[in-house]
Protein backbone atom coordinates (compact mmCIF):
# COMPACT_ATOMS: atom_id res chain seq x y z
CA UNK A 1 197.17 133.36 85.55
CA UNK A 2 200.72 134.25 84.67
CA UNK A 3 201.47 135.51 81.15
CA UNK A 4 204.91 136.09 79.30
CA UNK A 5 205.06 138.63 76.39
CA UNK A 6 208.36 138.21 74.87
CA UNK A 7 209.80 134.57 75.69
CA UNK A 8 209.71 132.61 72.13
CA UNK A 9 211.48 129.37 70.22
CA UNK A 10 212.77 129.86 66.79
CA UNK A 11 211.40 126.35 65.16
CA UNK A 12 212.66 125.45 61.92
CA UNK A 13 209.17 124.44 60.44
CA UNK A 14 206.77 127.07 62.32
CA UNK A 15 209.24 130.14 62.81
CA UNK A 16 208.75 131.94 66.62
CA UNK A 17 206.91 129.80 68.92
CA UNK A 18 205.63 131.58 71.60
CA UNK A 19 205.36 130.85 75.02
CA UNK A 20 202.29 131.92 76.80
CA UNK A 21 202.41 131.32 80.08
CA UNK A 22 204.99 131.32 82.98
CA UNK A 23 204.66 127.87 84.19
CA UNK A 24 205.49 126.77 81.17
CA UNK A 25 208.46 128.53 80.39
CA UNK A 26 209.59 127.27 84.03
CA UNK A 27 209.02 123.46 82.58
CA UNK A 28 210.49 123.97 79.70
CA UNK A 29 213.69 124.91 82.11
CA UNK A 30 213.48 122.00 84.09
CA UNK A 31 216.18 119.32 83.62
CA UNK A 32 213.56 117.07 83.71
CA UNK A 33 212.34 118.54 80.36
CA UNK A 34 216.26 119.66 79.06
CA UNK A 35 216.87 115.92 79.12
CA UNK A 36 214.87 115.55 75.74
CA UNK A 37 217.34 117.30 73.86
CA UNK A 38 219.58 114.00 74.56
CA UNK A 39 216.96 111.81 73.15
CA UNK A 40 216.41 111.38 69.81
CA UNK A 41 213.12 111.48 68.09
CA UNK A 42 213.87 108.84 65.63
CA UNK A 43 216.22 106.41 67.15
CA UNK A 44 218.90 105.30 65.01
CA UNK A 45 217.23 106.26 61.60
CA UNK A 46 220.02 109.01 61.17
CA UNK A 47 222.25 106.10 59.95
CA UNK A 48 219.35 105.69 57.56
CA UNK A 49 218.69 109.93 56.33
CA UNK A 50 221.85 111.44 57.93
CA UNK A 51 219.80 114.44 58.80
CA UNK A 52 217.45 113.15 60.79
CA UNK A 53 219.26 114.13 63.84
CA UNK A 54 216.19 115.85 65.95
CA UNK A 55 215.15 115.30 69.44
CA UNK A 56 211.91 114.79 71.74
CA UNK A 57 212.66 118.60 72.80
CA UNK A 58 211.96 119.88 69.32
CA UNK A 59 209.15 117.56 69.03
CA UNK A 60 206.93 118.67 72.45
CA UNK A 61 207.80 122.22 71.57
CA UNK A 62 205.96 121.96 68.08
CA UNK A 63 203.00 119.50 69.16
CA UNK A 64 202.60 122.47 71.95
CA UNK A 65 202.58 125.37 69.32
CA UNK A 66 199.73 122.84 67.37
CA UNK A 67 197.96 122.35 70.70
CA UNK A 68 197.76 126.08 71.10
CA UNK A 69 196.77 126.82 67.28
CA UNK A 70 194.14 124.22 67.82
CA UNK A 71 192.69 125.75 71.26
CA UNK A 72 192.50 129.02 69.19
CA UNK A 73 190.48 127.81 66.39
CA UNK A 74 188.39 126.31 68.52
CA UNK A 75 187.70 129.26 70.56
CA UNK A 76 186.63 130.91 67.39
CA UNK A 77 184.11 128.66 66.55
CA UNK A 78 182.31 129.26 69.77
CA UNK A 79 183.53 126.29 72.05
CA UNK A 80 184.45 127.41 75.39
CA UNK A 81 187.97 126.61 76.90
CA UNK A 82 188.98 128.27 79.92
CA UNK A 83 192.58 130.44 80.31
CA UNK A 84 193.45 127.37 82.88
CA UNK A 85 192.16 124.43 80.40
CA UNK A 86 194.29 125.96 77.76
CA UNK A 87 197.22 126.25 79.93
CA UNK A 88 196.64 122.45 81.09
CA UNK A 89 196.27 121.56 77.41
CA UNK A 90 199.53 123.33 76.15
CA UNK A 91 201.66 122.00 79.73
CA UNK A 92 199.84 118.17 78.83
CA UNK A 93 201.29 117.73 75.22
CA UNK A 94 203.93 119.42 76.00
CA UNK A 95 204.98 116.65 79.07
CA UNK A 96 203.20 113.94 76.63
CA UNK A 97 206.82 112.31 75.37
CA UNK A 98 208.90 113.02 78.45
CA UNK A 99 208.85 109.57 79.67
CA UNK A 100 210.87 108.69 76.57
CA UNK A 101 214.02 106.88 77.38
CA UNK A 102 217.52 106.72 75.34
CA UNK A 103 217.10 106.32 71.60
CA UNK A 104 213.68 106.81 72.14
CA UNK A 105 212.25 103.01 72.29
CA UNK A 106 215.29 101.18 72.66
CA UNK A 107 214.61 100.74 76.80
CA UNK A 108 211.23 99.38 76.41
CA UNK A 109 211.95 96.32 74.57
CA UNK A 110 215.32 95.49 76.41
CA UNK A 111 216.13 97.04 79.95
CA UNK A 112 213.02 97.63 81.44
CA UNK A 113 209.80 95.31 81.40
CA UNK A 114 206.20 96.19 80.84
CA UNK A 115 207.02 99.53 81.48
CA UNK A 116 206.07 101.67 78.59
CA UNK A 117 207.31 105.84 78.07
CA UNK A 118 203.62 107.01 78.59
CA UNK A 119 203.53 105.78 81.95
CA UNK A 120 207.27 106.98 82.76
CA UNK A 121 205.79 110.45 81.39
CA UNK A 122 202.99 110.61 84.16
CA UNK A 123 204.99 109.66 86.75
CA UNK A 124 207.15 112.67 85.36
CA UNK A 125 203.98 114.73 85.24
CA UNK A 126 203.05 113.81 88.99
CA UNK A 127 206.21 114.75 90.14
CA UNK A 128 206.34 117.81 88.39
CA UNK A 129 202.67 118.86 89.72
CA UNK A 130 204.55 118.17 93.22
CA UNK A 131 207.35 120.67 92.40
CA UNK A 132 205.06 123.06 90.93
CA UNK A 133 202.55 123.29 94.06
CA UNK A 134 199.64 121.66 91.83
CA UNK A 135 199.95 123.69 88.91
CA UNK A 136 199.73 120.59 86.53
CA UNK A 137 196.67 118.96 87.84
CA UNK A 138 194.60 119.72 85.26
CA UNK A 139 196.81 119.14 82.22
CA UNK A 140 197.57 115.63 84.38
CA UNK A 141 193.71 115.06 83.96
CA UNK A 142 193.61 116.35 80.48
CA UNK A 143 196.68 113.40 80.12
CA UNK A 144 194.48 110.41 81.21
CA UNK A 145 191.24 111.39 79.96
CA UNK A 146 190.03 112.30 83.22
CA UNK A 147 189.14 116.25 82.39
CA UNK A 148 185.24 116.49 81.59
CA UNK A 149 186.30 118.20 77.97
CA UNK A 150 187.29 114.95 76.30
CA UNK A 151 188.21 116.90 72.96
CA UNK A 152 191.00 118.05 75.01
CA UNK A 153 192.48 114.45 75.34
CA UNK A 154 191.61 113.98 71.92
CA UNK A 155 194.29 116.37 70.80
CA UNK A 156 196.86 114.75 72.62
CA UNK A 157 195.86 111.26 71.80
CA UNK A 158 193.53 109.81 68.86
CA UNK A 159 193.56 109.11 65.27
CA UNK A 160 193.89 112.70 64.86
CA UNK A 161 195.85 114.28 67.33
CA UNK A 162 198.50 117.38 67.25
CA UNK A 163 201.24 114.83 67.97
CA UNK A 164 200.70 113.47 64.88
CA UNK A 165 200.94 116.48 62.98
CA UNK A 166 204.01 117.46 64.44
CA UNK A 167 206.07 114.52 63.69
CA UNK A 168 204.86 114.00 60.37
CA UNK A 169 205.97 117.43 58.97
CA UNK A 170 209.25 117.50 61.62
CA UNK A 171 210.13 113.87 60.77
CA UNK A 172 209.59 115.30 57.05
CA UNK A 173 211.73 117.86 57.22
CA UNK A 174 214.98 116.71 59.28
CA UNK A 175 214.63 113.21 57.01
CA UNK A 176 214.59 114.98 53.40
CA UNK A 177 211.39 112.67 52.84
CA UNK A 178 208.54 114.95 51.41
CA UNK A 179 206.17 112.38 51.26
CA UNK A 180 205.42 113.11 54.70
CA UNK A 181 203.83 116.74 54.73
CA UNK A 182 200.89 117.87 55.59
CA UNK A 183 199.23 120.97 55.83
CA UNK A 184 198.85 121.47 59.58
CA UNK A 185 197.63 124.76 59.23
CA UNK A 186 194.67 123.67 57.18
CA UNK A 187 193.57 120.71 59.39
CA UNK A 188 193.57 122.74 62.29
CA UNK A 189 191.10 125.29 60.83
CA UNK A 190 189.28 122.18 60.03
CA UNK A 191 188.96 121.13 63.78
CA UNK A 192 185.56 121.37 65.93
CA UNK A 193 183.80 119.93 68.98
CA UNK A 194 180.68 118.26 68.58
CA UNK A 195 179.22 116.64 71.85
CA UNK A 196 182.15 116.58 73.35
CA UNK A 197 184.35 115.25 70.39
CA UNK A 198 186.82 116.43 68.80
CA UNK A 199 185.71 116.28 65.04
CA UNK A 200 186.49 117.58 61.38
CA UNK A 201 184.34 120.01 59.61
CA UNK A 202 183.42 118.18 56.45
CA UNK A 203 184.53 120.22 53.88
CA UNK A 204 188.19 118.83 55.50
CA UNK A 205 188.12 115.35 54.09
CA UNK A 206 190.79 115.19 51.51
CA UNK A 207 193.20 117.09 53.95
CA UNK A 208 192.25 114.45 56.08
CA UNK A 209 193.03 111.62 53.28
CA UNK A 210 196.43 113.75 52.67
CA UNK A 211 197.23 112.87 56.39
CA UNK A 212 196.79 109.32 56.82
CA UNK A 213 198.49 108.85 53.27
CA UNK A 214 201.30 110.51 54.72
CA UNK A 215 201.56 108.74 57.70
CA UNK A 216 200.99 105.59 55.52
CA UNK A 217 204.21 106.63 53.50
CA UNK A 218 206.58 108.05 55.93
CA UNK A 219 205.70 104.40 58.15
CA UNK A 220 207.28 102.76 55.09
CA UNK A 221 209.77 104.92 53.98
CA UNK A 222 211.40 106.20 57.21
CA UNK A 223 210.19 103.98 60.49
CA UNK A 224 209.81 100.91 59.28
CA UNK A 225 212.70 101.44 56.38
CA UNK A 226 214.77 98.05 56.20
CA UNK A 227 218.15 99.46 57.36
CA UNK A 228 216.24 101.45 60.17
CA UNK A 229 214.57 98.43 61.27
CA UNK A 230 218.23 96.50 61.34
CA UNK A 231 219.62 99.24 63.30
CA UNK A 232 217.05 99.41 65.87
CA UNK A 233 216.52 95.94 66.92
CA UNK A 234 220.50 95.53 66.68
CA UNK A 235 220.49 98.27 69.29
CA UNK A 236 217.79 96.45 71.39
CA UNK A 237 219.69 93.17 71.25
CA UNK A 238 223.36 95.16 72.19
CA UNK A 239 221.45 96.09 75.67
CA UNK A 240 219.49 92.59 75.68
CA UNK A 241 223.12 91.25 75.59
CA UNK A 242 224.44 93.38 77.70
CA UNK A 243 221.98 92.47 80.67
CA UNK A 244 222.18 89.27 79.96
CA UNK A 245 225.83 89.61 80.82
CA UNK A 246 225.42 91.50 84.00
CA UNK A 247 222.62 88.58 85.27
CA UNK A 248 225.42 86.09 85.16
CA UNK A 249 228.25 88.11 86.90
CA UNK A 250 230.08 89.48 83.80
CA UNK A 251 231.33 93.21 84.66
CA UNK A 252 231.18 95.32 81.64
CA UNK A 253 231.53 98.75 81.25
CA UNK A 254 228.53 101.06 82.07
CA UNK A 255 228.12 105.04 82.76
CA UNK A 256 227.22 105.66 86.16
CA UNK A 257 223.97 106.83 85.63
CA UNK A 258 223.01 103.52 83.79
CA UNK A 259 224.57 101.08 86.11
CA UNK A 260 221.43 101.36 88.37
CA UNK A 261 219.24 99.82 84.75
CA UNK A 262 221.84 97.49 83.23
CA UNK A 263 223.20 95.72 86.69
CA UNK A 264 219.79 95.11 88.54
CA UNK A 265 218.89 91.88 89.14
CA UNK A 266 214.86 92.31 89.53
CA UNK A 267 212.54 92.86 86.76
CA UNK A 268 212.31 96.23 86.04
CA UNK A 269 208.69 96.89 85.86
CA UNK A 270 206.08 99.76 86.93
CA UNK A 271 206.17 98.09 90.32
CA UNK A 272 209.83 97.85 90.61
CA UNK A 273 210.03 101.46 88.93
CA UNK A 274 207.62 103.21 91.25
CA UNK A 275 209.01 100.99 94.70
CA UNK A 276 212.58 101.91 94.47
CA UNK A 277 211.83 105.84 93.22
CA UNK A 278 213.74 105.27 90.35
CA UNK A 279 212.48 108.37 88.61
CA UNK A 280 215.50 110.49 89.02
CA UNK A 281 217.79 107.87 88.32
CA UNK A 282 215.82 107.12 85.16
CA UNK A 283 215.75 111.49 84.41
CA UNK A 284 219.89 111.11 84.12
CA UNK A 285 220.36 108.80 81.33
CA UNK A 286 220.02 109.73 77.82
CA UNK A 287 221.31 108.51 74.31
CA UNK A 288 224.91 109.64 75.22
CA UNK A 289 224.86 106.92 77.83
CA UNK A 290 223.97 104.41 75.56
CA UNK A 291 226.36 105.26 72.86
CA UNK A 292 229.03 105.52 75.55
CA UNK A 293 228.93 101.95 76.40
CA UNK A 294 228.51 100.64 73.34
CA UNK A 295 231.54 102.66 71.95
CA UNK A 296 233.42 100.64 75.26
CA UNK A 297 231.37 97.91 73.88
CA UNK A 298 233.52 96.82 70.74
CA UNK A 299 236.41 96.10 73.03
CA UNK A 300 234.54 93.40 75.65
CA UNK A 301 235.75 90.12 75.70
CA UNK A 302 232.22 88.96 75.10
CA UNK A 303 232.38 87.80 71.38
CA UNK A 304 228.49 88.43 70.58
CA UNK A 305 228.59 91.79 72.96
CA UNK A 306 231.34 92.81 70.85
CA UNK A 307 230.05 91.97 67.01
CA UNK A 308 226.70 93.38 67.76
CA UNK A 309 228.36 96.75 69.42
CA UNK A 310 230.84 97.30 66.07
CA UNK A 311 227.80 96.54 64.16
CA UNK A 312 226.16 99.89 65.05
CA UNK A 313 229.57 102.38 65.73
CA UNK A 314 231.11 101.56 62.59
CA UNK A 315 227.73 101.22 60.79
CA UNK A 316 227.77 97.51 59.39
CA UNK A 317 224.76 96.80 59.88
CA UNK A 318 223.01 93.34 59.61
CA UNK A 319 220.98 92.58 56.44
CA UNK A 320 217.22 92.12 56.56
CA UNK A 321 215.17 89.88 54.39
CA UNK A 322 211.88 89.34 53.65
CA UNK A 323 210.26 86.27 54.43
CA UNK A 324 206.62 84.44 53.77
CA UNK A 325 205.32 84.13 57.60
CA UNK A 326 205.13 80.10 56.59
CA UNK A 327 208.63 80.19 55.32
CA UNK A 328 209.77 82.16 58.49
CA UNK A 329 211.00 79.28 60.33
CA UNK A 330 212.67 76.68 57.73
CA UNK A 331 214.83 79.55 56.52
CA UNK A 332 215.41 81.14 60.13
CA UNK A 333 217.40 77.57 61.03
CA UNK A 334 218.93 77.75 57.79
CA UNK A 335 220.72 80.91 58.00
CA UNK A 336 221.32 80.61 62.01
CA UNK A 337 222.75 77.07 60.88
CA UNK A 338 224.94 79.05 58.56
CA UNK A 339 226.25 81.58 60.62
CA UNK A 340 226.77 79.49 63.62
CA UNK A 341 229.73 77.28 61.46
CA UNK A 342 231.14 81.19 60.37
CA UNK A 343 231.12 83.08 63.22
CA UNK A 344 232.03 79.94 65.67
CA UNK A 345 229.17 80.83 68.04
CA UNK A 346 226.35 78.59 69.38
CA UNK A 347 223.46 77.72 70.83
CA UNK A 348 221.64 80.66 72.33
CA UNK A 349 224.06 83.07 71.94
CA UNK A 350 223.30 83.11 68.00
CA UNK A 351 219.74 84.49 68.61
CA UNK A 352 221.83 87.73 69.55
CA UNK A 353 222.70 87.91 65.95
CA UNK A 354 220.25 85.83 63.60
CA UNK A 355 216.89 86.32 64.80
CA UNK A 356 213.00 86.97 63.10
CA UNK A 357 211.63 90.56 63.24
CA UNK A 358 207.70 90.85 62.88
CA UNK A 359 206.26 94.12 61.87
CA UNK A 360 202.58 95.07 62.64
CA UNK A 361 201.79 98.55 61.31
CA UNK A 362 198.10 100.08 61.53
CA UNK A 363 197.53 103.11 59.45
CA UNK A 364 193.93 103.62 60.68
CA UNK A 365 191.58 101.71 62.97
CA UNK A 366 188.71 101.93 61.83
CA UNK A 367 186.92 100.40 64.30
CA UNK A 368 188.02 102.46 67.60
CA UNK A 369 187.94 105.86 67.92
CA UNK A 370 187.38 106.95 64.01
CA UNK A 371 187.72 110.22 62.93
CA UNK A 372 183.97 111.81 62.20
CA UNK A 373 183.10 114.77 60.27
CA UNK A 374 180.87 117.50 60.99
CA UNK A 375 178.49 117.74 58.14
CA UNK A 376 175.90 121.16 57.29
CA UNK A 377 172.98 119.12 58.34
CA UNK A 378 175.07 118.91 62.01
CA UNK A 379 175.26 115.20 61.98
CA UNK A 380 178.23 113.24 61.95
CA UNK A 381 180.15 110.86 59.47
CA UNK A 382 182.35 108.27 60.52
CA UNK A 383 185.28 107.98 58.39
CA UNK A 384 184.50 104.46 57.73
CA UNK A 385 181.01 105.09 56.54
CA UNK A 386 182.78 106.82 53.20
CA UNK A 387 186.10 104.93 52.97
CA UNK A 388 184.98 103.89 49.45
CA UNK A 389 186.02 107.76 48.63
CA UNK A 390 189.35 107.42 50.45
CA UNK A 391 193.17 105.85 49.20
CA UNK A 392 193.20 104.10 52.45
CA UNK A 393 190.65 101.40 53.21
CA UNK A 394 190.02 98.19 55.92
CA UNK A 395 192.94 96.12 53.48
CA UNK A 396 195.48 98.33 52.96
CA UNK A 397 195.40 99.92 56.29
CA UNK A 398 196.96 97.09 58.58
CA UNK A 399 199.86 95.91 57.23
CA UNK A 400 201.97 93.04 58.78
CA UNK A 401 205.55 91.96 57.58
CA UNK A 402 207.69 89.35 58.57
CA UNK A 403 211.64 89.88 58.18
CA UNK A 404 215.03 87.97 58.73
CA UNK A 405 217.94 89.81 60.25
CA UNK A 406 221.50 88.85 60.31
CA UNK A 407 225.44 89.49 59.77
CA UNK A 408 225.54 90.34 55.78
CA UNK A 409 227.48 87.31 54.87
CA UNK A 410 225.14 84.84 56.03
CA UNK A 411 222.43 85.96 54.04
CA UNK A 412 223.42 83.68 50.94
């Protein structure tokens, strides 16, 4: 096992992050891994809280200094993790978002199909564990809940995981929205393994309550904010449009490194993804892409290409209203009715710019994978079994809105 002493990160919410082992220092130097500093943790919401200009690499650096924190505690209470299960831990969350592409989401739900960042990030992880002569197998394991520790997973991914309490208190701080933070240091101390589960010692319940109320406000306040919602699925209907244009012969203007996404004819799924090796072609593009062509965008001669493009660069973004799910589609053809006689466009081209947006936002499930508590007498609680003492129960926790968006003056 190969340690460093003095290599460290100076993070803006934990102070020197230390890296503890050489392999990791040598992803972190990868391009593979550099790329995250062009991709934006939170999408467009920076034309929402203008600081909220972070990135996926500041992200996996603090969920890795939580991951490590948490291995640590954990050691002290007796459980037994191995130098090389701690190492695969730390490399595992620390790979867990590199499958991101530009802007985060914006890919998923426009260029490519069925093909979601989590399994870009294994394929990235796989490739990697090539490079490295098999020095990520077990934090690959640890990644799809393979490993025999399944607390391990659990940190990466569950209800309570150190993701999560990264991005709340990062998304916090670069936003200016305090509603969001947690104390990270206490629920870690908090953490234990019971059977194989990751669990909370009980006398950690109202930090626990603190943290989904959080999430619960920082979901409405900064990720599913109305403007931040308007700018997001504008962006995914820009490159919607802009495929569209490209499957019916129109050239547009493209980057080089995204011509290979937005010109292909085939679906772009896993299949496709994993047949033509399109990983390094995918480890190229980043947000800077994206903006590039829509910033080439605004001058098309594709009207709808065009509106939707100056809609995001010059930050005129479409309103969003509120809608009763049974009133969704009378007013839908009223305003597309509307803004089909103003803006001279028709047909299918005005679902480009008048179009439903349907929000489905789970604070806690809590019927998979609840968080349980450790009590004195060793047994455990699910969270469920004492909601009654919680803010956050079975009707407030799954939330689903439905929401018009469209050019501001054919609102009214």
């Amino acid at each position: 096992m190969s340690y460093l002493k003095n290599k460290i990160i100076n993070d803006p919410i934990y102070g020197f992050i230390h890296i503890h082992f050489d392999i990791i220092w040598k992803i972190i130097e990868h391009p593979y891994f550099q790329r995250l500093r062009r991709i934006s943790q939170l999408g467009l919401s920076s034309l929402v809280y203008p600081g909220a200009n972070h990135n996926r690499f500041h992200h996996a650096i603090g969920a890795m200094h939580l991951m490590h924190k948490a291995i640590e505690t954990l050691k002290s209470k007796g459980h037994e993790i191995t130098e090389k299960e701690h190492e695969g831990a730390l490399i595992a969350i620390l790979l867990h978002d590199i499958g991101h592409g530009p802007f985060s989401h914006a890919l998923e739900d426009s260029i490519v199909n069925n093909l979601s960042h989590e399994k870009i990030s294994l394929m990235f992880m796989n490739k990697l564990n090539e490079i490295f002569e098999g020095k990520l197998s077990i934090a690959i394991k640890i990644f799809t809940k393979k490993y025999k520790k399944q607390f391990l997973h659990q940190l990466i991914s569950s209800q309570l995981d150190v993701d999560r309490l990264d991005y709340l208190n990062r998304d916090s701080f670069y936003s200016g929205v305090n509603e969001g933070i947690i104390n990270s240091n206490r629920i870690i101390s908090m953490l234990n393994v019971y059977k194989n589960q990751l669990v909370v010692d009980y006398k950690g319940l109202y930090s626990i309550e603190k943290f989904i109320i959080a999430r619960k406000l920082m979901y409405w306040q900064v990720y599913l904010h109305k403007t931040v919602l308007s700018a997001e699925h504008t962006l995914m209907k820009v490159l919607q449009r802009a495929k569209k244009l490209t499957q019916t012969g129109f050239e547009i203007f493209t980057t080089p490194a995204f011509k290979k996404f937005l010109f292909e004819k085939e679906t772009i799924n896993d299949f496709f993804f994993i047949k033509h090796n399109l990983l390094e072609a995918f480890a190229i593009i980043d947000d800077y892409d994206i903006l590039t062509c829509i910033k080439n965008w605004v001058h098309e001669d594709d009207k709808v290409l065009r509106i939707l493009s100056k809609t995001i660069i010059n930050r005129k973004l479409f309103k969003i209203q509120s809608v009763n799910e049974e009133e969704l589609h009378e007013k839908l053809s009223i305003i597309q009715k509307r803004a089909s006689k103003k803006l001279k466009i028709f047909d299918n081209n005005l679902d480009y710019l008048v179009f439903p947006i349907k929000i489905k936002n789970e604070i806690y499930n809590f019927k998979e994978n609840e968080i349980k508590f450790l009590n004195k007498k060793n047994t455990l609680i699910r969270l469920s079994e004492i909601k009654k003492e919680f803010s956050v129960n079975t009707e407030n926790s799954n939330i689903i809105k439905h929401y018009i968006c469209c050019p501001e003056d054919c609102i009214n």
